[in-house]
C-alpha atoms as a PDB file:
ATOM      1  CA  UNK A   1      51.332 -66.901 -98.335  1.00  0.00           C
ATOM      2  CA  UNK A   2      51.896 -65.928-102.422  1.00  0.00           C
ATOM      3  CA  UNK A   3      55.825 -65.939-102.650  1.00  0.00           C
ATOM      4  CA  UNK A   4      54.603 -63.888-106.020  1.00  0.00           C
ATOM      5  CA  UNK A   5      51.854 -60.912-106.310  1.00  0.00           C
ATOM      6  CA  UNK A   6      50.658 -59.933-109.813  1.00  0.00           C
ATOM      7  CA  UNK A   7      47.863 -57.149-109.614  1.00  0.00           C
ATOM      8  CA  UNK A   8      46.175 -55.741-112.626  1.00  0.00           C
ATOM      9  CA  UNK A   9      46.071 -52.472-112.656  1.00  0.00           C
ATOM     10  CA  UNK A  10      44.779 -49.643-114.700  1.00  0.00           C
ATOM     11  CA  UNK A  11      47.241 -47.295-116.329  1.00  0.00           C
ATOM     12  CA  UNK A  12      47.178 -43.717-118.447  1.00  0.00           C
ATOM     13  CA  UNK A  13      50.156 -43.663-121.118  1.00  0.00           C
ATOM     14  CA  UNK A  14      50.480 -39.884-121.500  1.00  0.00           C
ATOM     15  CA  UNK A  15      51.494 -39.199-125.222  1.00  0.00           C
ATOM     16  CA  UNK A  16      50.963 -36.225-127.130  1.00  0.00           C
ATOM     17  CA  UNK A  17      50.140 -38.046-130.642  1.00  0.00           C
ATOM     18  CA  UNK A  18      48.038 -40.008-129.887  1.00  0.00           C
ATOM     19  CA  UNK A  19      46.444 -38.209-126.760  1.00  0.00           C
ATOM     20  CA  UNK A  20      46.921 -40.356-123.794  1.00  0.00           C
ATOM     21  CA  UNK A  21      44.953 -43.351-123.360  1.00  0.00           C
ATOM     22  CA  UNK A  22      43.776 -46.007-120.783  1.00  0.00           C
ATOM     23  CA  UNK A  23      46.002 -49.176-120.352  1.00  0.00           C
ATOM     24  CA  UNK A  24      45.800 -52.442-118.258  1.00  0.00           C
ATOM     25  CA  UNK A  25      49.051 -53.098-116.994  1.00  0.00           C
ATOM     26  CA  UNK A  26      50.361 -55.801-114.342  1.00  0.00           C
ATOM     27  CA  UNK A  27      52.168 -54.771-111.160  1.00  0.00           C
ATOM     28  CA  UNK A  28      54.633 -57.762-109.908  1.00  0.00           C
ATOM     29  CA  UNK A  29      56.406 -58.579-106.846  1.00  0.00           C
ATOM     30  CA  UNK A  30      58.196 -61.454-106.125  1.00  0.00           C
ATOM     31  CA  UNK A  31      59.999 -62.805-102.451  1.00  0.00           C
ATOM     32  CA  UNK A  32      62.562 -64.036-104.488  1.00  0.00           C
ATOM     33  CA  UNK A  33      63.930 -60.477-106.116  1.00  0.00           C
ATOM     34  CA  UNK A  34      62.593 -58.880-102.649  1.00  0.00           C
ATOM     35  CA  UNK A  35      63.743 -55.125-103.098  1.00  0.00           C
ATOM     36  CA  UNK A  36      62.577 -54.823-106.769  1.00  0.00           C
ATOM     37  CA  UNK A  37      58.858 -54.576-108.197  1.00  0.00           C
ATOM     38  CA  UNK A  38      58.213 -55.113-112.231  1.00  0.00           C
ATOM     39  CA  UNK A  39      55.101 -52.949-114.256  1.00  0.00           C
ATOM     40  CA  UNK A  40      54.590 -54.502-117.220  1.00  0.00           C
ATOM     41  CA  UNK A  41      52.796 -53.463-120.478  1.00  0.00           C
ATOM     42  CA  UNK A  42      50.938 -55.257-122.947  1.00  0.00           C
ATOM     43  CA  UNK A  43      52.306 -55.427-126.247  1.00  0.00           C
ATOM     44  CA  UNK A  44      49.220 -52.987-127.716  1.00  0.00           C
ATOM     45  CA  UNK A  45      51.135 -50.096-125.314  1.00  0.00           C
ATOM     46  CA  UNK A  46      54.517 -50.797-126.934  1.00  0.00           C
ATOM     47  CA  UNK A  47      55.458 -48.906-130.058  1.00  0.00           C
ATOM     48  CA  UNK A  48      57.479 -51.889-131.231  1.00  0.00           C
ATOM     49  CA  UNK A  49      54.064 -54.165-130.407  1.00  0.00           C
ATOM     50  CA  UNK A  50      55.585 -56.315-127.597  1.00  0.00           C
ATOM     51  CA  UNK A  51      55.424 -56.996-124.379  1.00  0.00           C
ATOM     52  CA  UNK A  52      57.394 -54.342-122.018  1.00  0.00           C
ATOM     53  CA  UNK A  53      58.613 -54.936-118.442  1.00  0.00           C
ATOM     54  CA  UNK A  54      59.962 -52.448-116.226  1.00  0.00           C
ATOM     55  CA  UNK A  55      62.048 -53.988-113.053  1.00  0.00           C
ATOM     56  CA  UNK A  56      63.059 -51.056-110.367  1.00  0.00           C
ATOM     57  CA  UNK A  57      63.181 -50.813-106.685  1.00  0.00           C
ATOM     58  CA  UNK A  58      59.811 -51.360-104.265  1.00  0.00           C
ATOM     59  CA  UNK A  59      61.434 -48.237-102.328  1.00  0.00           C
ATOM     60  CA  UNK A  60      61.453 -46.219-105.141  1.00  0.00           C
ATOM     61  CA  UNK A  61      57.924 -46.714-105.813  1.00  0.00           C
ATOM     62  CA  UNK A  62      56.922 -46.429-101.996  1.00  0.00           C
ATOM     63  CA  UNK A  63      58.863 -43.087-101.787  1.00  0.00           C
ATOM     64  CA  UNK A  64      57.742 -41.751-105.496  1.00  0.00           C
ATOM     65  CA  UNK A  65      54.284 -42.017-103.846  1.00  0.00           C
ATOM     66  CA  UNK A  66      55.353 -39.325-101.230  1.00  0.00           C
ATOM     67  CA  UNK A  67      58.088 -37.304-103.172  1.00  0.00           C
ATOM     68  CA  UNK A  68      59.692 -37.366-105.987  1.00  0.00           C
ATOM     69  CA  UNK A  69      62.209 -39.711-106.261  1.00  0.00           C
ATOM     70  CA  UNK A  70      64.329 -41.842-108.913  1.00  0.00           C
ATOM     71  CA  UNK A  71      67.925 -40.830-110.023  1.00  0.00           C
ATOM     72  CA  UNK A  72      67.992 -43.878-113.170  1.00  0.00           C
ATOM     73  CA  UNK A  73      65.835 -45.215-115.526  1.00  0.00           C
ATOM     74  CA  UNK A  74      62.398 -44.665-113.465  1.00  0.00           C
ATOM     75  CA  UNK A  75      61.030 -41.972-111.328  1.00  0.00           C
ATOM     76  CA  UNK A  76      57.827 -41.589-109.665  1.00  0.00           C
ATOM     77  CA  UNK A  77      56.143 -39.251-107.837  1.00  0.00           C
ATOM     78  CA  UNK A  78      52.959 -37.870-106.805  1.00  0.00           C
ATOM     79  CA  UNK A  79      50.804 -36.278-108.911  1.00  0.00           C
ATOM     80  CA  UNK A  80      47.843 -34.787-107.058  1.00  0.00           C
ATOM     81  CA  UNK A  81      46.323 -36.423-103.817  1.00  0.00           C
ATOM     82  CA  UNK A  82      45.161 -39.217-105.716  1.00  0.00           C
ATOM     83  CA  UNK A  83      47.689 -40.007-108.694  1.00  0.00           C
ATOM     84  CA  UNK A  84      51.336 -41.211-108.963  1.00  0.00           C
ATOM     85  CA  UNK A  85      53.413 -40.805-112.292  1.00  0.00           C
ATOM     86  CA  UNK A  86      55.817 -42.916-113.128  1.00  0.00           C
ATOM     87  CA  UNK A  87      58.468 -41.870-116.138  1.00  0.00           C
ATOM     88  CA  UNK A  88      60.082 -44.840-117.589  1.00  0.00           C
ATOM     89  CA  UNK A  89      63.142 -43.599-119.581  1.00  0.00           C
ATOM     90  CA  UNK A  90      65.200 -45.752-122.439  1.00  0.00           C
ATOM     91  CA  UNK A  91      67.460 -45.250-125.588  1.00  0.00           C
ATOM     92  CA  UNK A  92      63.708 -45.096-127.914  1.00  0.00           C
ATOM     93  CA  UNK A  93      62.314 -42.543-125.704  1.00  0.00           C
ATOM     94  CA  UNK A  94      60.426 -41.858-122.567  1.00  0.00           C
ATOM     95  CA  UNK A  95      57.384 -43.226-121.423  1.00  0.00           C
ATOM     96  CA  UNK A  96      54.884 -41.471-118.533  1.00  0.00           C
ATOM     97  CA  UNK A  97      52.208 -43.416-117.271  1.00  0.00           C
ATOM     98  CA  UNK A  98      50.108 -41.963-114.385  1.00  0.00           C
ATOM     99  CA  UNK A  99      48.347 -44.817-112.148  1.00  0.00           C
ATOM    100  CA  UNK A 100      46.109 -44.513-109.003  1.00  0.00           C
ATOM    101  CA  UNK A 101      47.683 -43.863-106.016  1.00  0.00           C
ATOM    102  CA  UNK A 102      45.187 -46.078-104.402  1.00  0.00           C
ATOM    103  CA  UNK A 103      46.053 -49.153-106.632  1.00  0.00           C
ATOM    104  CA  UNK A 104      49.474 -48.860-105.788  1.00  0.00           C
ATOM    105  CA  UNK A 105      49.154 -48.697-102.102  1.00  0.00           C
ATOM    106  CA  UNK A 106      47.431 -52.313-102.254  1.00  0.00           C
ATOM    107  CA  UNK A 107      50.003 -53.472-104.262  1.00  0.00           C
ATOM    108  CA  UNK A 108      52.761 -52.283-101.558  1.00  0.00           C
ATOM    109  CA  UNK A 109      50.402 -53.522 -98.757  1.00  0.00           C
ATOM    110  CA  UNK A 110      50.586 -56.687-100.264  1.00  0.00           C
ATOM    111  CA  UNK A 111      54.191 -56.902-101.490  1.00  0.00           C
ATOM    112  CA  UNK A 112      54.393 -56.291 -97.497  1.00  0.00           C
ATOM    113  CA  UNK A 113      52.423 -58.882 -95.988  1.00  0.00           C
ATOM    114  CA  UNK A 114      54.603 -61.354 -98.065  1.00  0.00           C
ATOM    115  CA  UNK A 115      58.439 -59.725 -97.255  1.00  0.00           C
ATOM    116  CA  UNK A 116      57.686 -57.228 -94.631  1.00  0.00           C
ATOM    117  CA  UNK A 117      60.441 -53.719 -95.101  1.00  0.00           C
ATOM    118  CA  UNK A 118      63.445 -54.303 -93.698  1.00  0.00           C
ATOM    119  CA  UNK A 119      63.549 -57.635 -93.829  1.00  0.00           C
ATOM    120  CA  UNK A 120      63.947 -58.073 -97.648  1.00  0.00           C
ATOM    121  CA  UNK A 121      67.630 -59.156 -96.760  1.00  0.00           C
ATOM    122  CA  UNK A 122      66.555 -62.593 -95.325  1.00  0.00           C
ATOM    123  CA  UNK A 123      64.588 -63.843 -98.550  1.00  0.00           C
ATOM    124  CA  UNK A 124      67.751 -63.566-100.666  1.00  0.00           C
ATOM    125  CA  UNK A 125      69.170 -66.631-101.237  1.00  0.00           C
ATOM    126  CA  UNK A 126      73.071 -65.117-101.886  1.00  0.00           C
ATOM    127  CA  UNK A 127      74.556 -68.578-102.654  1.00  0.00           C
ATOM    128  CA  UNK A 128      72.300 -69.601-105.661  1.00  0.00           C
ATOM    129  CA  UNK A 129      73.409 -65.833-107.138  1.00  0.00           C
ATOM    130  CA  UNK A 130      76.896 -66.523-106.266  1.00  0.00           C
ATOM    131  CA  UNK A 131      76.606 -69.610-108.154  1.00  0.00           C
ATOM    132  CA  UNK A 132      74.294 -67.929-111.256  1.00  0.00           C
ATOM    133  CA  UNK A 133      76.931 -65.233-111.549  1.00  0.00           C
ATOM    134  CA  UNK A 134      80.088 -67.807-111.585  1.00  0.00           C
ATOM    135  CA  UNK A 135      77.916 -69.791-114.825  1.00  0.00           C
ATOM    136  CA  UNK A 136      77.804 -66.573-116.632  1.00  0.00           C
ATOM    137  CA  UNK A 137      81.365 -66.256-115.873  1.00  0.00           C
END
């Protein structure tokens, strides 16, 4: 089993100049940073024309697909029966970029099959944190 899953996903970047448009975007999960998912944008979505990555919680995006949810720098929630926004916020502004609900249930599915919920706990490896953290010390 993948220890890493890296979909491609389509993506609508609601602006209001210019109107919103389609993007390809990447949805990544990997066992080793087990409660946290990444989106990230090509450089031609980026208003500084590089590469952005968002890193937030798999829960959050699993509940922002039911309910609203997100208290921090990202919230999601449903947007219809078959859309999910997610709202990216940082000092330069805020970003909203709807994707299909659909897409991001076989994403979670898959995130799943490789760290099942609940379990996230027993892929981190604390000691080789511990030991990052004391470096940077």
């Amino acid at each position: 089993m993948p220890d890493i899953i890296d979909h491609a996903v389509q993506a609508g970047l609601i602006a209001t100049e210019p109107q919103s448009r389609a993007v390809l975007a990447r949805l990544r999960y990997k066992s080793s940073d087990p409660f946290a998912v990444q989106a990230i944008f090509p450089a031609s979505a980026a208003l500084d024309g590089t590469e952005v990555r968002w890193t937030f919680g798999r829960e959050l995006l699993a509940e922002g697909m039911r309910e609203p949810a997100g208290d921090g720098d990202v919230h999601a929630w449903p947007c219809g029966p078959r859309h999910t926004m997610l709202e990216f916020h940082a000092s330069e502004g805020i970003a909203m970029v709807r994707f299909a609900s659909a897409d991001l249930r076989r994403f979670l599915s898959s995130t799943y099959l490789v760290v099942p919920r609940g379990s996230e706990t027993r892929h981190l490896d604390v000691d080789a944190d511990l030991a990052a953290l004391l470096r940077e010390a």
